[in-house]
Structures are given as structure tokens and as C-alpha cells.
PDB file of N, CA and C in Angstrom:
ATOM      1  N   UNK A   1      85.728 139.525  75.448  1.00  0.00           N
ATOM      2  CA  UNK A   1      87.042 139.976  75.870  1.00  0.00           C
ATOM      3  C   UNK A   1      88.058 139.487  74.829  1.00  0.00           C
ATOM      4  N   UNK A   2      89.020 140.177  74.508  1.00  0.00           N
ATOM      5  CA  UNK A   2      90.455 139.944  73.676  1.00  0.00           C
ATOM      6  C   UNK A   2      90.918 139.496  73.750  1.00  0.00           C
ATOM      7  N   UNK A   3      92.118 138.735  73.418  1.00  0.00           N
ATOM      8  CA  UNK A   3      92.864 137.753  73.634  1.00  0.00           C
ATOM      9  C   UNK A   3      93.786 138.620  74.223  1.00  0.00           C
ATOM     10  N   UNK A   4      93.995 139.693  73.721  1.00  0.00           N
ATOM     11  CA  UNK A   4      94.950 140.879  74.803  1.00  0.00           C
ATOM     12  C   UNK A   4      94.674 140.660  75.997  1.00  0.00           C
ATOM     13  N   UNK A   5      93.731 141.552  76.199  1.00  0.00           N
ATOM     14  CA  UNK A   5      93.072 141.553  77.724  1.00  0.00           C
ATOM     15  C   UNK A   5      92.711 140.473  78.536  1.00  0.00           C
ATOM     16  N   UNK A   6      93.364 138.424  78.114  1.00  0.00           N
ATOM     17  CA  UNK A   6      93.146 137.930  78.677  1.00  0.00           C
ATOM     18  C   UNK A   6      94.667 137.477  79.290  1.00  0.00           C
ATOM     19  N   UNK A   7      95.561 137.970  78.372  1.00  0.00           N
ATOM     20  CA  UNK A   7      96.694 138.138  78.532  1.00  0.00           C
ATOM     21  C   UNK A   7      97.040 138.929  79.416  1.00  0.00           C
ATOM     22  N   UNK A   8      96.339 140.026  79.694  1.00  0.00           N
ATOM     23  CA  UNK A   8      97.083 141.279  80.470  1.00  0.00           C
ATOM     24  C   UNK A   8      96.084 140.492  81.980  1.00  0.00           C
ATOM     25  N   UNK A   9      94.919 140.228  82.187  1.00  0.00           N
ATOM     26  CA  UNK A   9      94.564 139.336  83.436  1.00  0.00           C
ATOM     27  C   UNK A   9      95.289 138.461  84.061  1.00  0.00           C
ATOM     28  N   UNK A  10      95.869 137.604  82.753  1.00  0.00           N
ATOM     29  CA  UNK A  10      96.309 136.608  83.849  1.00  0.00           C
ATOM     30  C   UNK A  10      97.735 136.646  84.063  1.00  0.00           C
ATOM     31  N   UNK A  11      98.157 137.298  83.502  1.00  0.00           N
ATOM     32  CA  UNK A  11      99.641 137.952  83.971  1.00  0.00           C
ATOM     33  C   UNK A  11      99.726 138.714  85.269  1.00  0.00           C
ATOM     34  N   UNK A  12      98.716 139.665  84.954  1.00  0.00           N
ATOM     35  CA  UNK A  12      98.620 140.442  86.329  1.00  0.00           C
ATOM     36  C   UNK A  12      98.003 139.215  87.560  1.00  0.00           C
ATOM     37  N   UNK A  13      97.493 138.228  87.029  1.00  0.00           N
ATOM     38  CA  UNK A  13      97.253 137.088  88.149  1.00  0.00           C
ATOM     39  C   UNK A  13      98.457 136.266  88.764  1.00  0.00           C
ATOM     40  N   UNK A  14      99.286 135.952  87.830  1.00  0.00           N
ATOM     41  CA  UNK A  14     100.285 134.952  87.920  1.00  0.00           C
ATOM     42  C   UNK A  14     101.103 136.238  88.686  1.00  0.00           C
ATOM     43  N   UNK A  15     101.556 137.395  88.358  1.00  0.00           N
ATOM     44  CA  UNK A  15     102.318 138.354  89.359  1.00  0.00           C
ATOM     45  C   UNK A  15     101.587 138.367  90.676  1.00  0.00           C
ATOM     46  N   UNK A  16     100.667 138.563  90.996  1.00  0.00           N
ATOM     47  CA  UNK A  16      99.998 138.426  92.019  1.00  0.00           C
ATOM     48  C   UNK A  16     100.548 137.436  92.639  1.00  0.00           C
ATOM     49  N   UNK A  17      99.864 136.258  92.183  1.00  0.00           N
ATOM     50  CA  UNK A  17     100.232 134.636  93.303  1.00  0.00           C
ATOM     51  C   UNK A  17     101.907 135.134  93.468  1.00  0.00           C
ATOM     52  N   UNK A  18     102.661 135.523  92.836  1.00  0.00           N
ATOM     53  CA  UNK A  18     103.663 134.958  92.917  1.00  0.00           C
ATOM     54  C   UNK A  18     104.227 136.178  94.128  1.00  0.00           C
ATOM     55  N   UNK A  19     104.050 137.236  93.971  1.00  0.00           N
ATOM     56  CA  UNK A  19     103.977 137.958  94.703  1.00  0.00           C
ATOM     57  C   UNK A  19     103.905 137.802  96.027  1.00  0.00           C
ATOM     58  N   UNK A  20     102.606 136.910  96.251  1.00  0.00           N
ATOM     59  CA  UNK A  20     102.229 136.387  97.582  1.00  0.00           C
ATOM     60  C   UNK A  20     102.856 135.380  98.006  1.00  0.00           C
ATOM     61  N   UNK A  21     103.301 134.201  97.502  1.00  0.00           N
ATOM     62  CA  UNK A  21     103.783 133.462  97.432  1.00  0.00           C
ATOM     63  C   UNK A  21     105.709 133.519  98.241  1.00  0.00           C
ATOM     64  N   UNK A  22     106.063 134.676  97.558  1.00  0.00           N
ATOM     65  CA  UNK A  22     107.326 134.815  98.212  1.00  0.00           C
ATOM     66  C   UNK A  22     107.710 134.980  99.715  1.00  0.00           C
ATOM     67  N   UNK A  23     106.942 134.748 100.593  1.00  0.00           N
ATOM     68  CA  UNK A  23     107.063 134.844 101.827  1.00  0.00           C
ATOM     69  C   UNK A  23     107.562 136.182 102.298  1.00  0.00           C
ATOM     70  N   UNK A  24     107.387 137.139 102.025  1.00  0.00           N
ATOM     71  CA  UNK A  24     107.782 138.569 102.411  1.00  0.00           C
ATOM     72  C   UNK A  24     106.961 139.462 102.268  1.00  0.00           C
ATOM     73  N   UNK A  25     106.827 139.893 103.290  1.00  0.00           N
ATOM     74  CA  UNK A  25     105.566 141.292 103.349  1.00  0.00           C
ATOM     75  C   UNK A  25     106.156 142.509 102.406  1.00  0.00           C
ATOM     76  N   UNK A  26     105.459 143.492 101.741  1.00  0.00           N
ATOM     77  CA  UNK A  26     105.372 144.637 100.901  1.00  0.00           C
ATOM     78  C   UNK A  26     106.326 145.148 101.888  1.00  0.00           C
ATOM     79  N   UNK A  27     107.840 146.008 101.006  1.00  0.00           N
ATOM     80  CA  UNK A  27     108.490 146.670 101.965  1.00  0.00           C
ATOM     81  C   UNK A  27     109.233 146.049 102.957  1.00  0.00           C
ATOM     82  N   UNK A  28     109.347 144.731 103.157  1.00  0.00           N
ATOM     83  CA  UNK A  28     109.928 144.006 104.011  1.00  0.00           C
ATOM     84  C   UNK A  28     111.448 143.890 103.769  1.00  0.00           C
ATOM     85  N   UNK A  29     112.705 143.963 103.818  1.00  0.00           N
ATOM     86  CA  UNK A  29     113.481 143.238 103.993  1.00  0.00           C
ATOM     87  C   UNK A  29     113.928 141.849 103.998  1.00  0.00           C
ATOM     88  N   UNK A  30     114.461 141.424 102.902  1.00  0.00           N
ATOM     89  CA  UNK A  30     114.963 140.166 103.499  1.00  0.00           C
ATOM     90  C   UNK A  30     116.668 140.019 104.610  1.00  0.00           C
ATOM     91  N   UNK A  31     115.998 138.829 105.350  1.00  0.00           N
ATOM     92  CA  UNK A  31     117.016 138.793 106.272  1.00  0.00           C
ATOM     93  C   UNK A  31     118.589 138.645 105.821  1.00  0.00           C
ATOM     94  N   UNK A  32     119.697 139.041 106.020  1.00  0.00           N
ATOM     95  CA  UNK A  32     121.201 138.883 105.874  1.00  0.00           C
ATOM     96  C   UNK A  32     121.300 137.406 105.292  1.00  0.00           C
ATOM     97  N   UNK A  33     121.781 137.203 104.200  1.00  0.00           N
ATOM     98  CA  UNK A  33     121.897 135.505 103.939  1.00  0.00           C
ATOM     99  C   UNK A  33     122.937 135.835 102.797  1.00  0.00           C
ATOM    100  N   UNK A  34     124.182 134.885 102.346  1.00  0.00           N
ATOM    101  CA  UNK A  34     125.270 135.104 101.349  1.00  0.00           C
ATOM    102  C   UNK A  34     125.313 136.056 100.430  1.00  0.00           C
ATOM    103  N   UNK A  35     124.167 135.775  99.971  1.00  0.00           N
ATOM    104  CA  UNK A  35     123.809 136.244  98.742  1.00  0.00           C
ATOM    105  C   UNK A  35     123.217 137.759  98.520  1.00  0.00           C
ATOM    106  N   UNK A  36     122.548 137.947  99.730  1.00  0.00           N
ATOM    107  CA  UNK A  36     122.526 139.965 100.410  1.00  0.00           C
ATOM    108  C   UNK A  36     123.289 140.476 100.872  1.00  0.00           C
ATOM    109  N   UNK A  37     123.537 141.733 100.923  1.00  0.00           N
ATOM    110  CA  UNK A  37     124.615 142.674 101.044  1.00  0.00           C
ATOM    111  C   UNK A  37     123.428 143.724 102.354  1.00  0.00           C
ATOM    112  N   UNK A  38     124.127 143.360 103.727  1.00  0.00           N
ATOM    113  CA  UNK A  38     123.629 144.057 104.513  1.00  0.00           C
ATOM    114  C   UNK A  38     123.221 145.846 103.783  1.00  0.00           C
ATOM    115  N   UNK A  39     122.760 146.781 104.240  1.00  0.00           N
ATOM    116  CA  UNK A  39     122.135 148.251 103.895  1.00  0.00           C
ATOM    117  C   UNK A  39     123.685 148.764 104.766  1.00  0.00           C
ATOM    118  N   UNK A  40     123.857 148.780 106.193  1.00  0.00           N
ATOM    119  CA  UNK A  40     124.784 149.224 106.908  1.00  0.00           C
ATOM    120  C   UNK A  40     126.064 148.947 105.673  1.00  0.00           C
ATOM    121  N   UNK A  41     126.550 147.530 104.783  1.00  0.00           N
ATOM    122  CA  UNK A  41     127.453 147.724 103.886  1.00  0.00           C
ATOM    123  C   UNK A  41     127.087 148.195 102.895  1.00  0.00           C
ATOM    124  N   UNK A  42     126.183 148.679 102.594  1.00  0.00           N
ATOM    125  CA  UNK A  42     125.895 149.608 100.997  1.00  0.00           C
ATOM    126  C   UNK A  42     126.261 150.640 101.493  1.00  0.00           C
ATOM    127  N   UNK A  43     125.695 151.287 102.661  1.00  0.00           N
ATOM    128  CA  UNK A  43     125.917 152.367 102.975  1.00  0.00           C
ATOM    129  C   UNK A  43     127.354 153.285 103.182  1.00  0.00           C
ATOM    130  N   UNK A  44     128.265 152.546 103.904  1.00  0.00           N
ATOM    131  CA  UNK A  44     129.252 152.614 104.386  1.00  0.00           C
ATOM    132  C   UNK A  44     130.571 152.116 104.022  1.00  0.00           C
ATOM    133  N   UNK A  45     130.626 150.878 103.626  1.00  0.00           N
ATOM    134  CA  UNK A  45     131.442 150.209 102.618  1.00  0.00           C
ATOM    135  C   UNK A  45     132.121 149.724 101.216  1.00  0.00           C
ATOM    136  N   UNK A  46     130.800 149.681 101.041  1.00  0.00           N
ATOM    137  CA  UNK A  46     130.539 149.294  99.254  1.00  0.00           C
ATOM    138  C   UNK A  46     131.379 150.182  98.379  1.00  0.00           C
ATOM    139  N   UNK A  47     131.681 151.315  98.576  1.00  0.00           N
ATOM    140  CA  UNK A  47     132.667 152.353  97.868  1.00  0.00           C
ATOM    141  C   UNK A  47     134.012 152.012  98.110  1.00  0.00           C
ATOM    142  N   UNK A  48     134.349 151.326  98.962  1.00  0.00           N
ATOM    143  CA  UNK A  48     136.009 150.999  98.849  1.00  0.00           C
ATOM    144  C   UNK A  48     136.188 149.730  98.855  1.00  0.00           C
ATOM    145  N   UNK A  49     135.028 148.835  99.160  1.00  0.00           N
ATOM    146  CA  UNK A  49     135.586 147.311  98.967  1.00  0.00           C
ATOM    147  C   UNK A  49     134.922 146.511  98.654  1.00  0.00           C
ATOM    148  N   UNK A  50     133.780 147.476  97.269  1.00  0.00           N
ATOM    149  CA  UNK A  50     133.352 146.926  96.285  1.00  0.00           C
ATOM    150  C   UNK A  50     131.786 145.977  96.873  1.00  0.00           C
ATOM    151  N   UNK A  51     131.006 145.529  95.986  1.00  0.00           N
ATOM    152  CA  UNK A  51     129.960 144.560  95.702  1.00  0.00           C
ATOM    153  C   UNK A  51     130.256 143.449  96.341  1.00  0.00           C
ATOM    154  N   UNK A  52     131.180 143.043  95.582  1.00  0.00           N
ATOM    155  CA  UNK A  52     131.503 141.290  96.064  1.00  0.00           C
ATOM    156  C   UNK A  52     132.686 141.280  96.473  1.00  0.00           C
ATOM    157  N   UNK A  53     132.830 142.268  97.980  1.00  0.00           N
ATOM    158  CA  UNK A  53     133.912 142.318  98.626  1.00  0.00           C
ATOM    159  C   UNK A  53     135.210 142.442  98.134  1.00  0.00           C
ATOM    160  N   UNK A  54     135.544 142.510  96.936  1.00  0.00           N
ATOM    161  CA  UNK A  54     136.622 142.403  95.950  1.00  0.00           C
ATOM    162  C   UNK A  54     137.498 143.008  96.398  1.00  0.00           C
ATOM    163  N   UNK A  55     137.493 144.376  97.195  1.00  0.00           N
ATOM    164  CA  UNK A  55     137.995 145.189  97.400  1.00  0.00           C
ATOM    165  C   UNK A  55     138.275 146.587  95.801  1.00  0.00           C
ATOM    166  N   UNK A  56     138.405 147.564  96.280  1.00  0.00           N
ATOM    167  CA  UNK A  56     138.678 148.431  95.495  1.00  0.00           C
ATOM    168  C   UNK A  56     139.764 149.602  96.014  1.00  0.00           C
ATOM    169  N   UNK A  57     139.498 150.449  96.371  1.00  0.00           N
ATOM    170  CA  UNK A  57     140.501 151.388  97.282  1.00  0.00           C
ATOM    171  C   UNK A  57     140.898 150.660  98.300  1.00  0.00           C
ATOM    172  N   UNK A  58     139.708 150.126  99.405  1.00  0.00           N
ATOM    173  CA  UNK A  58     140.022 149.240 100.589  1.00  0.00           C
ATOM    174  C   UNK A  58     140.554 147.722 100.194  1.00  0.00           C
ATOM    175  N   UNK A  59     140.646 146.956 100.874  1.00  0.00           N
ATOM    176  CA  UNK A  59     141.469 145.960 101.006  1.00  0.00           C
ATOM    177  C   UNK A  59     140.207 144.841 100.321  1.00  0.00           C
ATOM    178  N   UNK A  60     140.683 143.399  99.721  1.00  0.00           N
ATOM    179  CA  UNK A  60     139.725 142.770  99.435  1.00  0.00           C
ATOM    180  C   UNK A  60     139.272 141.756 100.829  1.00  0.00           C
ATOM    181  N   UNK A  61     137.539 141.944 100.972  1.00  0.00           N
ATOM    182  CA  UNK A  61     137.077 140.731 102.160  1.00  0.00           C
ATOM    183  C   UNK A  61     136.888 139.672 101.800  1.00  0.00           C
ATOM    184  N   UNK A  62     136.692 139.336 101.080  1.00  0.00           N
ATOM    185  CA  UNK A  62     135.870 138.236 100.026  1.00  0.00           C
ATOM    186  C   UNK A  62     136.180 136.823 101.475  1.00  0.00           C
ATOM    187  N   UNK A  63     137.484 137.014 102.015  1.00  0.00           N
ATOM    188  CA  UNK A  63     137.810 135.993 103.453  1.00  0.00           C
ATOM    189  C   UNK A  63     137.786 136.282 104.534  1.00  0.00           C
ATOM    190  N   UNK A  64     137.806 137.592 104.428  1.00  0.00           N
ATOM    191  CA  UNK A  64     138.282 138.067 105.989  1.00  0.00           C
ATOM    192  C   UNK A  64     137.994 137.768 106.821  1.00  0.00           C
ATOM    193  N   UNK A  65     136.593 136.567 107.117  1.00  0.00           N
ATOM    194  CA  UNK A  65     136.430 135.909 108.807  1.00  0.00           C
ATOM    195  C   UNK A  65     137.785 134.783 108.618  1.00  0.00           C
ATOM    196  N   UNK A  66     138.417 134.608 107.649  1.00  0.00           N
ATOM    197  CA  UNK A  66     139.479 133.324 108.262  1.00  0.00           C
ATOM    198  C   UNK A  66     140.671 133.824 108.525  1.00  0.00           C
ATOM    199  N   UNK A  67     140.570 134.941 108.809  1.00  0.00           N
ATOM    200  CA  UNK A  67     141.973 136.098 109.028  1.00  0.00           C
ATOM    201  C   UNK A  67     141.735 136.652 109.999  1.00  0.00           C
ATOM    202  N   UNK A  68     140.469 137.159 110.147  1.00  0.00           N
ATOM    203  CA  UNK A  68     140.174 137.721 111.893  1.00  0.00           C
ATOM    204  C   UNK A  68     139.276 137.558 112.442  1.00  0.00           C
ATOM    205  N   UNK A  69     139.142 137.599 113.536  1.00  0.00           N
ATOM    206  CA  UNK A  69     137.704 137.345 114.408  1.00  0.00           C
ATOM    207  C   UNK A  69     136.879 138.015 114.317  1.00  0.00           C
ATOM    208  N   UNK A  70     135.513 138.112 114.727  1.00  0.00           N
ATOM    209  CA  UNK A  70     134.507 139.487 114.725  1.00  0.00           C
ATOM    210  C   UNK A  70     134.928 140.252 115.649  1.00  0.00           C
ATOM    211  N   UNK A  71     135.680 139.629 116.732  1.00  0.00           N
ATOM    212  CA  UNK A  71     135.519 140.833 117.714  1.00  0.00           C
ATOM    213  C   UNK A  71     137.088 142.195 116.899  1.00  0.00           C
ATOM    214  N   UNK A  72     137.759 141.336 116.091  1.00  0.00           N
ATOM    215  CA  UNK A  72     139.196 142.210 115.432  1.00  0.00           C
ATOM    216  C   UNK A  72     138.259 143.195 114.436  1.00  0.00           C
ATOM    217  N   UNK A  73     137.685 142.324 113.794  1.00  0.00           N
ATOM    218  CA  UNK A  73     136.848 142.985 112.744  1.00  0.00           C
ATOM    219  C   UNK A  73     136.143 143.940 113.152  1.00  0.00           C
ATOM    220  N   UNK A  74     135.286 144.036 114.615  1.00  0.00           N
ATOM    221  CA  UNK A  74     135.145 145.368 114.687  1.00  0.00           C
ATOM    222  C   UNK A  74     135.670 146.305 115.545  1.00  0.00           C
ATOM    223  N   UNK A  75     137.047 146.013 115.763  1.00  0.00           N
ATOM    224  CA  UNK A  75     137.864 147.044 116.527  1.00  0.00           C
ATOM    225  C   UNK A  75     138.256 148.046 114.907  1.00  0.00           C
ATOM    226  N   UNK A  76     138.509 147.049 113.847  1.00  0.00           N
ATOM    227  CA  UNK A  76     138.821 147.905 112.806  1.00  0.00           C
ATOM    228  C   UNK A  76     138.217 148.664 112.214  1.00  0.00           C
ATOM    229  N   UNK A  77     136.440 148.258 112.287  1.00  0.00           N
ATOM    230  CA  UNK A  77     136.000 149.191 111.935  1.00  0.00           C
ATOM    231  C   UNK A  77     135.231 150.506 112.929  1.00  0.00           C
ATOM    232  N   UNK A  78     135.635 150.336 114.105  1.00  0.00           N
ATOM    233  CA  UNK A  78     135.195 151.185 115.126  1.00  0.00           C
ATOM    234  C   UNK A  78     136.488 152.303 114.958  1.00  0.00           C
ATOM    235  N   UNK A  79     137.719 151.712 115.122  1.00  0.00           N
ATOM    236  CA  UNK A  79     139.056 152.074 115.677  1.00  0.00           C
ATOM    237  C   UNK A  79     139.544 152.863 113.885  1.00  0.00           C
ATOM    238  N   UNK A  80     139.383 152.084 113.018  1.00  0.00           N
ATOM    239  CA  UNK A  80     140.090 152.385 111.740  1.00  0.00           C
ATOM    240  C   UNK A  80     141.095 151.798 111.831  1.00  0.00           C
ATOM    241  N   UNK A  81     142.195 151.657 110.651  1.00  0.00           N
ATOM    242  CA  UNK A  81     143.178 151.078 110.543  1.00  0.00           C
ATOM    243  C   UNK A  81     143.517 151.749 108.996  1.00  0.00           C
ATOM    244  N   UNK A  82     145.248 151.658 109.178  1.00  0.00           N
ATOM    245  CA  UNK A  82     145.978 152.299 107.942  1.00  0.00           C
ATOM    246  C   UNK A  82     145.023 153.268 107.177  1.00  0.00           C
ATOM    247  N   UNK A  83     144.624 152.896 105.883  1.00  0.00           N
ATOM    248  CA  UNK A  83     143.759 153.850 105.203  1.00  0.00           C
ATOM    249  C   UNK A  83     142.416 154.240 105.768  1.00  0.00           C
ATOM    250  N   UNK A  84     142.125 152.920 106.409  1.00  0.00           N
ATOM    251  CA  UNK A  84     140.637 152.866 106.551  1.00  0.00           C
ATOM    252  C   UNK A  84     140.352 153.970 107.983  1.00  0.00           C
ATOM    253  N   UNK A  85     139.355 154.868 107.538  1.00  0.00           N
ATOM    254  CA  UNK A  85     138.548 155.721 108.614  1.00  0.00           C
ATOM    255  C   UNK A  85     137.980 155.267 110.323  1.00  0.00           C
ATOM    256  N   UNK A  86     138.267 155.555 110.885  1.00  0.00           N
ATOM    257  CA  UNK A  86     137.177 155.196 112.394  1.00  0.00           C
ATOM    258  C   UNK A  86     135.855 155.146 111.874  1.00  0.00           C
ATOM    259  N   UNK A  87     135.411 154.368 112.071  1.00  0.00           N
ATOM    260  CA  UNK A  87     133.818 154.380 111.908  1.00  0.00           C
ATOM    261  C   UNK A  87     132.434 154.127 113.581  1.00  0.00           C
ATOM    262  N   UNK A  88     133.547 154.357 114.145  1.00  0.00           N
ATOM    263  CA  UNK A  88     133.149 153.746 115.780  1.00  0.00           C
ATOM    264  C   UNK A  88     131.767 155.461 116.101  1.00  0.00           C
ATOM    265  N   UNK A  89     132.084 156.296 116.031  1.00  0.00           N
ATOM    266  CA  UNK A  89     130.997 157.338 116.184  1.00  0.00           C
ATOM    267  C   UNK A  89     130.009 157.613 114.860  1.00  0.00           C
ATOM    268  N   UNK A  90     130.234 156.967 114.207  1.00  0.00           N
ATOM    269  CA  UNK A  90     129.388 156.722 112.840  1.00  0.00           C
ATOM    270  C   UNK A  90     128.129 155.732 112.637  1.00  0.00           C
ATOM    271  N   UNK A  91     128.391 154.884 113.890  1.00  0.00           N
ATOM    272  CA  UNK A  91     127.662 153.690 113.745  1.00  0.00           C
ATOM    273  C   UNK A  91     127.242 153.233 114.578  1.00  0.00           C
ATOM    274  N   UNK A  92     126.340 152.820 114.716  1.00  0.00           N
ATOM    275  CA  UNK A  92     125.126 152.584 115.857  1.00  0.00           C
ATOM    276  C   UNK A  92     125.761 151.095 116.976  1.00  0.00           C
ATOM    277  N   UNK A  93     125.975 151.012 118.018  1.00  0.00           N
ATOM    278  CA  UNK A  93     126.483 149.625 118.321  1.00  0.00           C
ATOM    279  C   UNK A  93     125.455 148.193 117.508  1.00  0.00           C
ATOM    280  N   UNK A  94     124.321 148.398 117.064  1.00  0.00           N
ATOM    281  CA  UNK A  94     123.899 146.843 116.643  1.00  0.00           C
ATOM    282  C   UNK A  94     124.426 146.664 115.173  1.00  0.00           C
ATOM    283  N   UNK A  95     124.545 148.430 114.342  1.00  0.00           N
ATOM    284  CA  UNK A  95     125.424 148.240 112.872  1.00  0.00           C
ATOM    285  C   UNK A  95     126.483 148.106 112.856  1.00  0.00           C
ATOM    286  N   UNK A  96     127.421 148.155 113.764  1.00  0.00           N
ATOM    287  CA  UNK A  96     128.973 147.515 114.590  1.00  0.00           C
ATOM    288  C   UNK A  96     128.581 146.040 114.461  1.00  0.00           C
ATOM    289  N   UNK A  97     127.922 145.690 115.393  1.00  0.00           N
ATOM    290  CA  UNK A  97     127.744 144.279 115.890  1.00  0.00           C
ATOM    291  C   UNK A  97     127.398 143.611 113.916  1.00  0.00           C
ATOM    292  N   UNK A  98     126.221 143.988 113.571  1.00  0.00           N
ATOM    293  CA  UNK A  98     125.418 143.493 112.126  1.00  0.00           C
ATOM    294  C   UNK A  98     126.586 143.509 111.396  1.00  0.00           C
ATOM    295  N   UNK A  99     127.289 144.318 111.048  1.00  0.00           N
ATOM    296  CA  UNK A  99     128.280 144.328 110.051  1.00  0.00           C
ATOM    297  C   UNK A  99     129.880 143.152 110.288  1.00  0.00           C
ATOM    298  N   UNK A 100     129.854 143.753 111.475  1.00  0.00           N
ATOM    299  CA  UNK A 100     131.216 142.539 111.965  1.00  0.00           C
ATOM    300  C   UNK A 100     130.583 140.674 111.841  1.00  0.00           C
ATOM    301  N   UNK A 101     129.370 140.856 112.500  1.00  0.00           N
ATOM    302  CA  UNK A 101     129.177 139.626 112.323  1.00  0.00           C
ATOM    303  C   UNK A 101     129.402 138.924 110.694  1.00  0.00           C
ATOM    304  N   UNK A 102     128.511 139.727 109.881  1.00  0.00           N
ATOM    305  CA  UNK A 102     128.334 139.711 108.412  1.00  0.00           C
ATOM    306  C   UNK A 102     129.506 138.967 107.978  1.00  0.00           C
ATOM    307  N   UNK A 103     130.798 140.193 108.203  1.00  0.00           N
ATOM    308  CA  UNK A 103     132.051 139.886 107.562  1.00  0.00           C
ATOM    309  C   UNK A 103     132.868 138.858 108.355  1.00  0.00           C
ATOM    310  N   UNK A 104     132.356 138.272 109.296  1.00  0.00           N
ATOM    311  CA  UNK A 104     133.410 137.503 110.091  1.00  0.00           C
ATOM    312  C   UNK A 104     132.551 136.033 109.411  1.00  0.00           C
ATOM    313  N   UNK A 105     131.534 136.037 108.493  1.00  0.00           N
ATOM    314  CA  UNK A 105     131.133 134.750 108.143  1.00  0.00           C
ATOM    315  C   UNK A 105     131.430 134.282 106.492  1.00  0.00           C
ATOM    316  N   UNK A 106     132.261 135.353 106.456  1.00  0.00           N
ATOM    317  CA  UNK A 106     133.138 135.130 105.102  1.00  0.00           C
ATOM    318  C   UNK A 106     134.388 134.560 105.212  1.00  0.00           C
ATOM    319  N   UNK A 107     134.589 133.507 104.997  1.00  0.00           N
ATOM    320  CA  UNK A 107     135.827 132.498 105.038  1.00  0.00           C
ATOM    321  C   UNK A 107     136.368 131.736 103.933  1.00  0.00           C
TER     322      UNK A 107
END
């Protein structure tokens, strides 16, 4: 065998372990944690108030749980406010609930 092909083994080995290693099943999701951006906010948000909450068209969150509660947070996004759209028939009550929580833990 080649020194290539012992290269291309144990690479494809070391991807493997490591693979396994990460505690997450193929296709899995990882759970909501700082550093992830819920799917319900890619989906729905991310176009007006940006990646890292920065805001862009919409307003910046980067704080918004130390400004409002979850339960304000999702009257606004059920109800809408100034620019922002109703999103209350758009969205499932647990992607209401998932998303408000999300943003009410930004402070």
C-alpha cells in the first residue's frame, strides 16, 4: 500500500471517530444554545434583523429580553408592531412559544 492510500485510510478513520464522537445522530439537530440560530429564525426573521440580531430593516435584538418579557415578545410577533408584520397565523403556537423564548434570553 502507498503512502497515499495510507493517508486517505486514516483520514477517512480519524473523520469517522470524530464523527461519532460528536454526540449527535446523522441529521440530528442540535439543540437551541447562544451560539445557534433557531430554523423558525432563519426562516422568518433573519431577513430583517440580520444573523447576529444586529438588526437590518427590523429593529436590532442583540438585547431585547432586557427590554421585554417573552410574553411582550410574543404579542409582537403574533400581533406585529409598527413595521413589523403579524406573524400570529404564520406560526405554529410551539414556533411562537420557541422563538419568544429564544429572544427573551438575549440580555
Amino acid at each position: 500500500m502507498t503512502r497515499s492510500g495510507i493517508r486517505l485510510i486514516l483520514t477517512l478513520v480519524i473523520v469517522g471517530w470524530l464523527t461519532a464522537c460528536s454526540g449527535q445522530k446523522s441529521g440530528e439537530v442540535a439543540e437551541n444554545t447562544e451560539s445557534s440560530i433557531p430554523a423558525v429564525y432563519k426562516q422568518r426573521c433573519l431577513s430583517c434583523h440580520g444573523d447576529q440580531l444586529e438588526g437590518r430593516v427590523g429593529p436590532n435584538l442583540q438585547a431585547v429580553g432586557s427590554r421585554l418579557t417573552e410574553e411582550e415578545i410574543a404579542a409582537i410577533i403574533s400581533e406585529g408592531k409598527g413595521g413589523m408584520p403579524a406573524f400570529g397565523k404564520r406560526l405554529s403556537e410551539k414556533e411562537l412559544a420557541s422563538i419568544s423564548a429564544w429572544l427573551a434570553e438575549h440580555q
